[in-house]
PDB file of N, CA and C in Angstrom:
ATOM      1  N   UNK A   1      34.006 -38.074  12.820  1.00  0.00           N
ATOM      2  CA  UNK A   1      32.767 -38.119  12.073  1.00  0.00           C
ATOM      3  C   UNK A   1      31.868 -36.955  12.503  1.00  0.00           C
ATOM      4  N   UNK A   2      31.293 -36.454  11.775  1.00  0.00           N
ATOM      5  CA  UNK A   2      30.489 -35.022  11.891  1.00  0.00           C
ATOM      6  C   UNK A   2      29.039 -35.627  12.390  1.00  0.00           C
ATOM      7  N   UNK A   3      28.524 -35.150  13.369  1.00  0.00           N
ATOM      8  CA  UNK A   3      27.556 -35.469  13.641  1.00  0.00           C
ATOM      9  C   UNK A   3      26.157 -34.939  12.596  1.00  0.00           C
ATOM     10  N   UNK A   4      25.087 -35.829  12.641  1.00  0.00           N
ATOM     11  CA  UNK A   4      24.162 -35.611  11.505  1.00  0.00           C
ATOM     12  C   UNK A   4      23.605 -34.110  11.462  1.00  0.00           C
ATOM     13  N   UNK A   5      23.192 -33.883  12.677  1.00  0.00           N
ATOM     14  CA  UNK A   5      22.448 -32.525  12.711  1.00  0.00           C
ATOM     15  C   UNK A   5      23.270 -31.757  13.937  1.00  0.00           C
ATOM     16  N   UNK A   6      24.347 -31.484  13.509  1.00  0.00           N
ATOM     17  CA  UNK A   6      25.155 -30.437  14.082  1.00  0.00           C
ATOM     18  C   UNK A   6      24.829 -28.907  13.836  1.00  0.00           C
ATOM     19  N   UNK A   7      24.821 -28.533  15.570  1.00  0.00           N
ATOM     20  CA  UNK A   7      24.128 -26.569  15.294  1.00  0.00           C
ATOM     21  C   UNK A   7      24.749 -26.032  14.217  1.00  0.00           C
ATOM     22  N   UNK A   8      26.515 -26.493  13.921  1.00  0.00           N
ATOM     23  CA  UNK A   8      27.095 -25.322  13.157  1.00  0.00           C
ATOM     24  C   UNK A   8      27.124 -25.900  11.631  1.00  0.00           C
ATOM     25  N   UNK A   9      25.957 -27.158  11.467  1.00  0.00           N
ATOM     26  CA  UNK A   9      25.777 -27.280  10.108  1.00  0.00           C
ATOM     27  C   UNK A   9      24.302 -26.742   9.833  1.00  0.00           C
ATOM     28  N   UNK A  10      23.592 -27.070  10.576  1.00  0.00           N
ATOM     29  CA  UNK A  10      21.977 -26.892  10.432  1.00  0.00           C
ATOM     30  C   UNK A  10      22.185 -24.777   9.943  1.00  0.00           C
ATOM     31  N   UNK A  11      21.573 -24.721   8.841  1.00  0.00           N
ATOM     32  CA  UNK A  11      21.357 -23.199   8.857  1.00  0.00           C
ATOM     33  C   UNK A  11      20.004 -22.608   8.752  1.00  0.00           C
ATOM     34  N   UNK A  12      19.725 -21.169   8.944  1.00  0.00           N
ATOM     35  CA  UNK A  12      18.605 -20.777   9.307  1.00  0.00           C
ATOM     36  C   UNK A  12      19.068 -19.582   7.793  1.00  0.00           C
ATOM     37  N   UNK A  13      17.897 -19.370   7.201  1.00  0.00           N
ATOM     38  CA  UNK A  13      17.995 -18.095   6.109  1.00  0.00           C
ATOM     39  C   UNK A  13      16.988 -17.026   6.212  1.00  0.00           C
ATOM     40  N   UNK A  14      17.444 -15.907   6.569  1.00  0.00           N
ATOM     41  CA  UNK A  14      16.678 -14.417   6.699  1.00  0.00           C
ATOM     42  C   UNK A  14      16.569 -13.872   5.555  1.00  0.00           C
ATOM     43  N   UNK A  15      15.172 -13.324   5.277  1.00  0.00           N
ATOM     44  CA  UNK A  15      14.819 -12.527   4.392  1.00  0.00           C
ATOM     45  C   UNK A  15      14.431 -11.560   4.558  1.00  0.00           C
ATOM     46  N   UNK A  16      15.089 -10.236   4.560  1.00  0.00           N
ATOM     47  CA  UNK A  16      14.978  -9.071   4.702  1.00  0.00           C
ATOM     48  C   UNK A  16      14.600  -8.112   3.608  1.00  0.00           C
ATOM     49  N   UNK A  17      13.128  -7.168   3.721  1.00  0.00           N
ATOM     50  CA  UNK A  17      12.685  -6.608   2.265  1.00  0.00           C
ATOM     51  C   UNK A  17      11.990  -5.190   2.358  1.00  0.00           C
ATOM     52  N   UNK A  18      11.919  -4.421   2.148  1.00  0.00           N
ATOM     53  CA  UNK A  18      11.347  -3.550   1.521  1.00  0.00           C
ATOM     54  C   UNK A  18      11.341  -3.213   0.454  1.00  0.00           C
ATOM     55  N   UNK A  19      10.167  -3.292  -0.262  1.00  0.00           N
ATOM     56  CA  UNK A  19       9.300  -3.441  -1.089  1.00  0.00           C
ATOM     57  C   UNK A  19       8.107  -2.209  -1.066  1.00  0.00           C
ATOM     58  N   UNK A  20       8.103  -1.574  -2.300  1.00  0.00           N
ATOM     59  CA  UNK A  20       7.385  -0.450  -2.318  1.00  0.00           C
ATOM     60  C   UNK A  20       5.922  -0.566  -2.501  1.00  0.00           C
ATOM     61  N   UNK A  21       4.880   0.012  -2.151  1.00  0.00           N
ATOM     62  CA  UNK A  21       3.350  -0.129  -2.581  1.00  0.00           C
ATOM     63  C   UNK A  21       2.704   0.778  -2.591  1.00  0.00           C
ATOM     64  N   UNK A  22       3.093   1.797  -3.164  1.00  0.00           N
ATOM     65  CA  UNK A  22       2.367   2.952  -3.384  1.00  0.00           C
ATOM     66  C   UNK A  22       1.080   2.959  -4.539  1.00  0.00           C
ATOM     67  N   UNK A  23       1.850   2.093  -5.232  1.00  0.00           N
ATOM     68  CA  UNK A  23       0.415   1.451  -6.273  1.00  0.00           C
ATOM     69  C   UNK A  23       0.085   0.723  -6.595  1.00  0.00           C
ATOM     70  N   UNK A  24      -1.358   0.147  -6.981  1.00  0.00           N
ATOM     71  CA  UNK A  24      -1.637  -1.317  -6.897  1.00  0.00           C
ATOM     72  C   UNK A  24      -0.982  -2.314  -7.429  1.00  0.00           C
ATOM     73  N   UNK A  25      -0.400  -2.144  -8.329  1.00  0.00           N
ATOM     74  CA  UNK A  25       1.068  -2.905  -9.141  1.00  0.00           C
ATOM     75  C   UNK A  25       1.995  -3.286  -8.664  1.00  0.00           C
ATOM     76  N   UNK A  26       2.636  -2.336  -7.458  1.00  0.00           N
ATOM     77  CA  UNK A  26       3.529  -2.206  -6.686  1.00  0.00           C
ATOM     78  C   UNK A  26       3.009  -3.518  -5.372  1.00  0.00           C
ATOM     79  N   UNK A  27       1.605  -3.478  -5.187  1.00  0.00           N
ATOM     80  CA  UNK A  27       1.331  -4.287  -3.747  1.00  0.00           C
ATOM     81  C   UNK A  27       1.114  -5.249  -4.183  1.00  0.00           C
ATOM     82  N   UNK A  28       0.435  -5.677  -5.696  1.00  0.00           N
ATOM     83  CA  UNK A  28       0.451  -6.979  -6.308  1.00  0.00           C
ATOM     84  C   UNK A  28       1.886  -7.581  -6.607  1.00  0.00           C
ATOM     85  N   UNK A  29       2.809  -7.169  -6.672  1.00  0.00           N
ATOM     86  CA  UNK A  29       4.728  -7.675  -6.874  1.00  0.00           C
ATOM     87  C   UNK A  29       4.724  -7.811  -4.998  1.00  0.00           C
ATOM     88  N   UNK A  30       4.287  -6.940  -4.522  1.00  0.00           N
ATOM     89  CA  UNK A  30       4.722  -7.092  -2.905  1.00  0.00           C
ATOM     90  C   UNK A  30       4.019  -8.771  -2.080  1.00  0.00           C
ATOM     91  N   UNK A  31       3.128  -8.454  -2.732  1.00  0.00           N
ATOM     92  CA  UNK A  31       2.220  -9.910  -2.174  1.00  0.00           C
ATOM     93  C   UNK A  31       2.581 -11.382  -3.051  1.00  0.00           C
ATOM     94  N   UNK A  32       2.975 -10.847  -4.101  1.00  0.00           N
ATOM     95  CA  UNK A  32       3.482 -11.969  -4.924  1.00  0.00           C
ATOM     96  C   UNK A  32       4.683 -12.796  -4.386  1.00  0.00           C
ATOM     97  N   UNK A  33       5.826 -11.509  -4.186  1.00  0.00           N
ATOM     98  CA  UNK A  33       7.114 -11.959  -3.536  1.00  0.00           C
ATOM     99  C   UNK A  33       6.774 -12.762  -2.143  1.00  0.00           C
ATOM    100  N   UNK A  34       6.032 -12.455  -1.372  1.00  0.00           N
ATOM    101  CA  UNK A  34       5.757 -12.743   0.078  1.00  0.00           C
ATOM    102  C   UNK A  34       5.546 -14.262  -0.225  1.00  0.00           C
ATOM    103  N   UNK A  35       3.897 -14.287  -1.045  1.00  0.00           N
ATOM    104  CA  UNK A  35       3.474 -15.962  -0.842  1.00  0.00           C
ATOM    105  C   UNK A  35       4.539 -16.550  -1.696  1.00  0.00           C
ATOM    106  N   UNK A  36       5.097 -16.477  -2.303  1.00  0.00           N
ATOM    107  CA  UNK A  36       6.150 -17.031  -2.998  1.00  0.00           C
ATOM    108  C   UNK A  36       7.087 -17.369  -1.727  1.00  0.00           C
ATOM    109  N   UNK A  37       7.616 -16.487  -0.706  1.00  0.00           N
ATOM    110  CA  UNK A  37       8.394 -17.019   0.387  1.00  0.00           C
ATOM    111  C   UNK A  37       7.460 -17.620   1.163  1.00  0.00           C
ATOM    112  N   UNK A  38       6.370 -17.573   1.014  1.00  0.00           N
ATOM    113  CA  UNK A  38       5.454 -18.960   2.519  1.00  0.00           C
ATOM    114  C   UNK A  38       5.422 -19.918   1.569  1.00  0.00           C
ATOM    115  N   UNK A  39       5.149 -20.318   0.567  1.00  0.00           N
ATOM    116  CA  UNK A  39       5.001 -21.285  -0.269  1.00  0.00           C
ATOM    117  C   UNK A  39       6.029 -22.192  -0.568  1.00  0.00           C
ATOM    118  N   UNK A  40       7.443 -21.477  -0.420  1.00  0.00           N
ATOM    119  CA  UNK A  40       9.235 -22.438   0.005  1.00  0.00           C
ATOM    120  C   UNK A  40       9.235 -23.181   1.398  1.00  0.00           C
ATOM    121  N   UNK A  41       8.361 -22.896   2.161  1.00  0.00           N
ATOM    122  CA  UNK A  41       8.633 -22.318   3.823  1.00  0.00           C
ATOM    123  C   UNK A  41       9.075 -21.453   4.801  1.00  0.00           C
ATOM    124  N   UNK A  42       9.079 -20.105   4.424  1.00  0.00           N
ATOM    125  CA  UNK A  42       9.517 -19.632   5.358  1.00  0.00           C
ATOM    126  C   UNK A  42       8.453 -19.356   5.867  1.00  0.00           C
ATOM    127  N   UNK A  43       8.732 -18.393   7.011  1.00  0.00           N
ATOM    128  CA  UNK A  43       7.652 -17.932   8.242  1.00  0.00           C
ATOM    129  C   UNK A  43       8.194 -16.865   8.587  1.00  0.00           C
ATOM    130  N   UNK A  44       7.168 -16.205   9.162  1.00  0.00           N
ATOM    131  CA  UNK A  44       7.251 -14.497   8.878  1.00  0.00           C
ATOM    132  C   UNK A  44       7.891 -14.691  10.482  1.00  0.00           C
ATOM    133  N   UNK A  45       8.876 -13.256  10.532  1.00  0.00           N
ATOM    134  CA  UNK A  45       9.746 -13.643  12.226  1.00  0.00           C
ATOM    135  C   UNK A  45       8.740 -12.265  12.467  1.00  0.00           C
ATOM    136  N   UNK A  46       8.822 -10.869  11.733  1.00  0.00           N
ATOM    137  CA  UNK A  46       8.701  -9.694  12.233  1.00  0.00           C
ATOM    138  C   UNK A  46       7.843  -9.224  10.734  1.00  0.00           C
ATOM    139  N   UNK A  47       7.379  -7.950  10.363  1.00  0.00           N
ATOM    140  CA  UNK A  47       6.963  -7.506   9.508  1.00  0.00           C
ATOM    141  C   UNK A  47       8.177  -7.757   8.663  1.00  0.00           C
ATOM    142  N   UNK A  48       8.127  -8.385   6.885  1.00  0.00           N
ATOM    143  CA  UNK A  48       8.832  -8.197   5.900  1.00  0.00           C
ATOM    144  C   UNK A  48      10.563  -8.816   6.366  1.00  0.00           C
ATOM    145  N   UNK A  49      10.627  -9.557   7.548  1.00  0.00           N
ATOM    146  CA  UNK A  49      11.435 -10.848   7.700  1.00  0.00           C
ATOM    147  C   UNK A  49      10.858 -11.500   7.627  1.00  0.00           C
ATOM    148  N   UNK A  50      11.445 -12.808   6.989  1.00  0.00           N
ATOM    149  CA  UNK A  50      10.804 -13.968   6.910  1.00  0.00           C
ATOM    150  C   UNK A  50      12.123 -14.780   7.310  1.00  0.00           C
ATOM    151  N   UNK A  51      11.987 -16.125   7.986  1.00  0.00           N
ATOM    152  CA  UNK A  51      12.842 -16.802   7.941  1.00  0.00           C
ATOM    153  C   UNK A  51      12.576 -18.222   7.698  1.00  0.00           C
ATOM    154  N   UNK A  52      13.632 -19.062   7.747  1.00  0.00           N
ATOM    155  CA  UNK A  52      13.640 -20.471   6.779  1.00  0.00           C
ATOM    156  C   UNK A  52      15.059 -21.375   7.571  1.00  0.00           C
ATOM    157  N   UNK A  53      14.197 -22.852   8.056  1.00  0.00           N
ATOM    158  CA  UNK A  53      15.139 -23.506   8.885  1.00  0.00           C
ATOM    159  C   UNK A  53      15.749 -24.614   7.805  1.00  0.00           C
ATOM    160  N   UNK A  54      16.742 -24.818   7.620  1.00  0.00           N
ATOM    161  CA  UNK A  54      17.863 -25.873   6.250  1.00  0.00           C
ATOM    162  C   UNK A  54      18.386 -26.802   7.267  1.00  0.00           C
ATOM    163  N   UNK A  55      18.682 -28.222   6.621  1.00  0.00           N
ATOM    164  CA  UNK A  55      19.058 -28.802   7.497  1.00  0.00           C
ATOM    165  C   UNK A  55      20.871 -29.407   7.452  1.00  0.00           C
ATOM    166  N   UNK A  56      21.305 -28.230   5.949  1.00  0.00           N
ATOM    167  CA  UNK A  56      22.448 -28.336   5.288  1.00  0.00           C
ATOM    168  C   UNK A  56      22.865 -26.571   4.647  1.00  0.00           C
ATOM    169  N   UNK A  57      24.207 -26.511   4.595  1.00  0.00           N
ATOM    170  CA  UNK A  57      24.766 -25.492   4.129  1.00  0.00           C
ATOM    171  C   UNK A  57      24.552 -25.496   2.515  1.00  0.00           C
ATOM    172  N   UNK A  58      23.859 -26.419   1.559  1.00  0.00           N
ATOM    173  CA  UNK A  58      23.670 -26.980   0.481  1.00  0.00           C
ATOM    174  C   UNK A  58      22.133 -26.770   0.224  1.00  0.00           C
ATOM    175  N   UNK A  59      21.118 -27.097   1.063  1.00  0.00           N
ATOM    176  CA  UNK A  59      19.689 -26.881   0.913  1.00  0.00           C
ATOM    177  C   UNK A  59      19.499 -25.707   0.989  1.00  0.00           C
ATOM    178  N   UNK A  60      20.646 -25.000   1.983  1.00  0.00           N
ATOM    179  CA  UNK A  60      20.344 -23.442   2.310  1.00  0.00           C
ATOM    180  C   UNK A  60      20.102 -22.661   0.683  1.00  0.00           C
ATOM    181  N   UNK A  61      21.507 -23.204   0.227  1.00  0.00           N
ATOM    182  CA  UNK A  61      21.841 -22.659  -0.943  1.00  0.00           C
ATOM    183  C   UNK A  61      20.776 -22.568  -2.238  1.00  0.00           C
ATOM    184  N   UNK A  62      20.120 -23.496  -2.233  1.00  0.00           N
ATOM    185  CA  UNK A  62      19.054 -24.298  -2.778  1.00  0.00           C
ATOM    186  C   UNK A  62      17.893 -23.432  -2.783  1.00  0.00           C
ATOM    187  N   UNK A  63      17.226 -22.794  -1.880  1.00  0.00           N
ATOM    188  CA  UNK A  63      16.633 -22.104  -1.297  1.00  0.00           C
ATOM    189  C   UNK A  63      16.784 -20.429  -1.317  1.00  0.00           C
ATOM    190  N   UNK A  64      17.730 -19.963  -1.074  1.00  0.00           N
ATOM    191  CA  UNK A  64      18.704 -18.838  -2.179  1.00  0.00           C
ATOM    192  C   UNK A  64      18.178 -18.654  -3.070  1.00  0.00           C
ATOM    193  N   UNK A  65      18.583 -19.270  -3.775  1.00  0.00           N
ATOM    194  CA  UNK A  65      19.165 -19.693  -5.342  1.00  0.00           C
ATOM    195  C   UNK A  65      16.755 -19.296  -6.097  1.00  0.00           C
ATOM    196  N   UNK A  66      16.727 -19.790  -5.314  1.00  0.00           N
ATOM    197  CA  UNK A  66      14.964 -19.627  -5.717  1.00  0.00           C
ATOM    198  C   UNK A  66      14.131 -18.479  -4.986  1.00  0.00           C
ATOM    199  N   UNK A  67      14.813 -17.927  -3.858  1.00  0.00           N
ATOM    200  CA  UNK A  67      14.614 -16.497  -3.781  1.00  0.00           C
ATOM    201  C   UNK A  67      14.917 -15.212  -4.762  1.00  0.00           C
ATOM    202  N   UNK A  68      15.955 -15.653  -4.844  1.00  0.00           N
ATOM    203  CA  UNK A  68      16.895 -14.676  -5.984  1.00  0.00           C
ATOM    204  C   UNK A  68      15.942 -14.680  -7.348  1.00  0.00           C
ATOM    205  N   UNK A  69      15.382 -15.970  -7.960  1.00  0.00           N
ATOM    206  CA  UNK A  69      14.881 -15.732  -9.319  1.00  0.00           C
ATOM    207  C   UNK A  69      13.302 -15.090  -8.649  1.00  0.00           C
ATOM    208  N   UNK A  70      13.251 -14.695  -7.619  1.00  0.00           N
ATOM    209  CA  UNK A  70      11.700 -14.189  -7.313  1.00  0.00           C
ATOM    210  C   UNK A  70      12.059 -12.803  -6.984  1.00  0.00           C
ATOM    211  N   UNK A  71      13.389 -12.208  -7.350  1.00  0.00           N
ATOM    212  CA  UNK A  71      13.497 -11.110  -6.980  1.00  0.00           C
ATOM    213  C   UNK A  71      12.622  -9.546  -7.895  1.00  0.00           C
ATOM    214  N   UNK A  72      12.020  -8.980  -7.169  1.00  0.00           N
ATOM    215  CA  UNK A  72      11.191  -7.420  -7.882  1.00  0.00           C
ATOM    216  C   UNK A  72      12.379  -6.726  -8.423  1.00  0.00           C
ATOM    217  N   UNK A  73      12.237  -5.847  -9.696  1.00  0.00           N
ATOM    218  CA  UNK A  73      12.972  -4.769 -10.043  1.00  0.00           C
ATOM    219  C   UNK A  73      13.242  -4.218  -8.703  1.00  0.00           C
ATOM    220  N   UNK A  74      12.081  -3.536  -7.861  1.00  0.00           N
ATOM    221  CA  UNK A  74      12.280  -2.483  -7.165  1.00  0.00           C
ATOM    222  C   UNK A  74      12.373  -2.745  -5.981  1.00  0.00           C
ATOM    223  N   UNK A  75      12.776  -1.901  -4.773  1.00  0.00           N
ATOM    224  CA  UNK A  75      12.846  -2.059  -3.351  1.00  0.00           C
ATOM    225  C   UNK A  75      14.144  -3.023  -3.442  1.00  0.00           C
ATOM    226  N   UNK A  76      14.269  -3.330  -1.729  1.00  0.00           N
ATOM    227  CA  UNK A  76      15.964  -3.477  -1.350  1.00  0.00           C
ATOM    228  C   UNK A  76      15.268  -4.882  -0.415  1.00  0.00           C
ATOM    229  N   UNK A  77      15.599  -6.058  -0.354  1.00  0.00           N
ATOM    230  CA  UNK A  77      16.317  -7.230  -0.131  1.00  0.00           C
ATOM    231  C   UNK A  77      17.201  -7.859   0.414  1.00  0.00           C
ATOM    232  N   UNK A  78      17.595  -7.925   1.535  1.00  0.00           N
ATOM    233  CA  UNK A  78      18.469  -9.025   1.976  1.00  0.00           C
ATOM    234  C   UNK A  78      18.333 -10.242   2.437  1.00  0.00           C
ATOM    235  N   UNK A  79      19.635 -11.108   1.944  1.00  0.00           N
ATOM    236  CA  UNK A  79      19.263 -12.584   2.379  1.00  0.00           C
ATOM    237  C   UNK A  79      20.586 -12.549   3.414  1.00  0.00           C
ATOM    238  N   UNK A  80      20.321 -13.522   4.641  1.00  0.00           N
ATOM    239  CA  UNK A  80      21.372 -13.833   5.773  1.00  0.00           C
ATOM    240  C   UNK A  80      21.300 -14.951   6.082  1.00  0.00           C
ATOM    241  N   UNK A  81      22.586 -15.880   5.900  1.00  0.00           N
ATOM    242  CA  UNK A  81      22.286 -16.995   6.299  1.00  0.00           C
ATOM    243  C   UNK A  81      23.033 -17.404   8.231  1.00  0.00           C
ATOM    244  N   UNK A  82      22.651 -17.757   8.958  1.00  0.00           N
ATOM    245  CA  UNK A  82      23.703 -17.822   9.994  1.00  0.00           C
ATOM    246  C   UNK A  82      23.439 -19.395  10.494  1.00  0.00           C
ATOM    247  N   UNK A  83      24.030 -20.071  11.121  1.00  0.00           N
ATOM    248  CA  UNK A  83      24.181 -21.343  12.122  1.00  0.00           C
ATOM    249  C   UNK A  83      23.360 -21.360  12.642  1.00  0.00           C
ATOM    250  N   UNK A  84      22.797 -23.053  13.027  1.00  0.00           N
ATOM    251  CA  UNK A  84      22.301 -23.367  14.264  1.00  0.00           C
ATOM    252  C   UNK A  84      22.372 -22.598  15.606  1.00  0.00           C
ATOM    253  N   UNK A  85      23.600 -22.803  15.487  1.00  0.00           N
ATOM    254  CA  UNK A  85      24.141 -21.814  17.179  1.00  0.00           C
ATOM    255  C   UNK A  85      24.245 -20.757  17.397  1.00  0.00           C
ATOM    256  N   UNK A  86      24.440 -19.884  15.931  1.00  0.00           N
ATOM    257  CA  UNK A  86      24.222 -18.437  16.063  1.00  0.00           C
ATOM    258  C   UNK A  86      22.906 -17.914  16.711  1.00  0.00           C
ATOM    259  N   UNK A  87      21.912 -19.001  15.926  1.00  0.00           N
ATOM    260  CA  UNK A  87      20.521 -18.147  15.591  1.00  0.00           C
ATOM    261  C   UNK A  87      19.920 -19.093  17.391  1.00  0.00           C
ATOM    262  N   UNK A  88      20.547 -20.156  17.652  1.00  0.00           N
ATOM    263  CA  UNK A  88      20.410 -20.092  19.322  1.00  0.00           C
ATOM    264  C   UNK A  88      20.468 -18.827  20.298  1.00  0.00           C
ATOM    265  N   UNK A  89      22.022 -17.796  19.981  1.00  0.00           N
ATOM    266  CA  UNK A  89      22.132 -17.017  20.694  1.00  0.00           C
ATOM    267  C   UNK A  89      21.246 -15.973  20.502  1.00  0.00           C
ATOM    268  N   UNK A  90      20.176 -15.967  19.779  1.00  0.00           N
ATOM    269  CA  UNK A  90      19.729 -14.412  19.247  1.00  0.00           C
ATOM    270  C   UNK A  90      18.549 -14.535  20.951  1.00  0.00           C
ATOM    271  N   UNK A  91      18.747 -12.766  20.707  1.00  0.00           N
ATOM    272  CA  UNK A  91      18.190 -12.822  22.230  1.00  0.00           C
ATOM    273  C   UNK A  91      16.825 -11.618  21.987  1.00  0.00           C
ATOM    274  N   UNK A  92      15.409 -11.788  22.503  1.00  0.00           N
ATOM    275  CA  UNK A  92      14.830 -11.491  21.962  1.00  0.00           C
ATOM    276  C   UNK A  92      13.862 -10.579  23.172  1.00  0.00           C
ATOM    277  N   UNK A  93      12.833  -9.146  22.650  1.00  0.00           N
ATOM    278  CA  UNK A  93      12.830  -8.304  23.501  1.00  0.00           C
ATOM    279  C   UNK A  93      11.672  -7.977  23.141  1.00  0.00           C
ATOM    280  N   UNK A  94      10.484  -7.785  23.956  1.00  0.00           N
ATOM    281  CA  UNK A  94       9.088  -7.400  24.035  1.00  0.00           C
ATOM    282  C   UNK A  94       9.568  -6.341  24.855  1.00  0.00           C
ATOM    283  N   UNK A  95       9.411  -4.892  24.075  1.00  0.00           N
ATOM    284  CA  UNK A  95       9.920  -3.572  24.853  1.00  0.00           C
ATOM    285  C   UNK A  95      10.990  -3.448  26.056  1.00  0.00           C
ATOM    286  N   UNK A  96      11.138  -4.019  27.030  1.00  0.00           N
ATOM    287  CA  UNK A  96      12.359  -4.407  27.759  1.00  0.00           C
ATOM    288  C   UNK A  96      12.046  -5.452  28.486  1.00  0.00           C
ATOM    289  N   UNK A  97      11.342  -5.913  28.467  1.00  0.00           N
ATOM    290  CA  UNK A  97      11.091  -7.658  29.011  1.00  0.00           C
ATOM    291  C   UNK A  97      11.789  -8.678  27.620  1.00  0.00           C
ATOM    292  N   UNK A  98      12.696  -9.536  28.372  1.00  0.00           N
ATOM    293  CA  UNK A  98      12.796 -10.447  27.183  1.00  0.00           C
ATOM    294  C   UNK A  98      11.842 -11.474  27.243  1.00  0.00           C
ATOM    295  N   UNK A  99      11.629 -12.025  25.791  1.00  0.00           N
ATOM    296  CA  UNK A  99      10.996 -12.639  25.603  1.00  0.00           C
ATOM    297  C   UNK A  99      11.468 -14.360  25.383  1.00  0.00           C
ATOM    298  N   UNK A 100      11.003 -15.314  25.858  1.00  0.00           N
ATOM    299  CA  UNK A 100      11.656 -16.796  25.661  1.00  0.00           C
ATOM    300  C   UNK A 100      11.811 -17.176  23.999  1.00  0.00           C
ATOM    301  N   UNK A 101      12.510 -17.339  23.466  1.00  0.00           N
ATOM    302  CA  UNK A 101      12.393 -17.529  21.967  1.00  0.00           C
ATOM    303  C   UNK A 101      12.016 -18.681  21.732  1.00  0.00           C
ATOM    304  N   UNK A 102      10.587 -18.914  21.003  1.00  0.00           N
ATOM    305  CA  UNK A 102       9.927 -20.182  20.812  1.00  0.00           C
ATOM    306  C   UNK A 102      10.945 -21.202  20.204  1.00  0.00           C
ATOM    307  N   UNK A 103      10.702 -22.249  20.323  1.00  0.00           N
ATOM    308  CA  UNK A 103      11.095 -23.274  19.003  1.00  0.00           C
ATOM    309  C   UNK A 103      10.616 -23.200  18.288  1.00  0.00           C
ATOM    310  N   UNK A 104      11.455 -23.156  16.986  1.00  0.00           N
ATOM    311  CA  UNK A 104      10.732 -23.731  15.628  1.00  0.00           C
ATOM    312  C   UNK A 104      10.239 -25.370  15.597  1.00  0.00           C
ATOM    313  N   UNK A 105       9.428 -25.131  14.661  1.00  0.00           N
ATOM    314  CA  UNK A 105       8.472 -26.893  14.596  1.00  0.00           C
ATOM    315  C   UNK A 105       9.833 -27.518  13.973  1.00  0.00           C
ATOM    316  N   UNK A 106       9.371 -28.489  14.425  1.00  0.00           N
ATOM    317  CA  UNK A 106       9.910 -29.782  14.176  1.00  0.00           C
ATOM    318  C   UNK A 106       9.922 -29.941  12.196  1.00  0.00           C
ATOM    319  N   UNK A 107      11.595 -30.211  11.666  1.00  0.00           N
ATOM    320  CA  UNK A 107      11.513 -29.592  10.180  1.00  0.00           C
ATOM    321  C   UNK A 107      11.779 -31.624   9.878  1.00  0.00           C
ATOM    322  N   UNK A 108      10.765 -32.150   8.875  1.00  0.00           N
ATOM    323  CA  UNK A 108      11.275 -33.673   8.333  1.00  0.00           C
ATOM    324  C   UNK A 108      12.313 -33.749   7.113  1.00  0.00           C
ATOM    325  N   UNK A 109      13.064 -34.866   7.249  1.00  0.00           N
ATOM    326  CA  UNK A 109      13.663 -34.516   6.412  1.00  0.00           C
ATOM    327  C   UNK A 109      13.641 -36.015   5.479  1.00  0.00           C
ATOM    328  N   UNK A 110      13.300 -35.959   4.072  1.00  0.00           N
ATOM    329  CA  UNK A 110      12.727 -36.694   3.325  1.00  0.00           C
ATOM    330  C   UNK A 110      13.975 -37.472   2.453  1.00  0.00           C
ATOM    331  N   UNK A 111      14.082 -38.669   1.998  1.00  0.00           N
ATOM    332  CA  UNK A 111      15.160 -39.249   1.073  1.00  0.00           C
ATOM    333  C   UNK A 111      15.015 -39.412  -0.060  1.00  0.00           C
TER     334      UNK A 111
END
């Protein structure tokens, strides 16, 4: 039996973007796309990453799937999805001091 919230089911989704703003048109699509990703849940990791904790390989998808229809003509985009346990190992660096990698909050999960 698979345990409920297993690391290598739980997934985490990266949003990776540049996005152009050279003109006000351009920063109004840039700001649009953004609150559109805080408004799903994600949370900003770094400038223009955002990331997003799933508690299924299926919600992940879910979540995708509604990035993608928020996608701009212009600028470049990536989505990454990796594991519980992957995104455990990520190891993290304030100029050469590492840094402790917070927990994410506590995610509910509704029926």
């Amino acid at each position: 039996m698979i345990e409920r919230f297993s690391e290598y089911q739980i997934m985490w989704i990266f949003i990776f973007f540049d996005l152009p703003t050279e003109t006000k048109k351009d920063r109004k699509i840039y700001a649009q796309f953004r609150k559109n990703l805080l408004r799903d849940g994600f949370t900003m990791f770094q400038f223009s990453i955002y990331l997003r904790h799933c508690p299924s390989r299926e919600n992940a998808d879910v979540h995708i799937k509604r990035v993608k229809s928020w996608l701009p003509n212009e600028g470049y985009i990536g989505i990454l999805t990796v594991t519980d346990k992957q995104f455990g190992q990520m190891e993290l660096f304030r100029g050469c001091q590492q840094v402790k990698q917070d927990t994410p909050t506590q995610q509910l999960e509704l029926f």
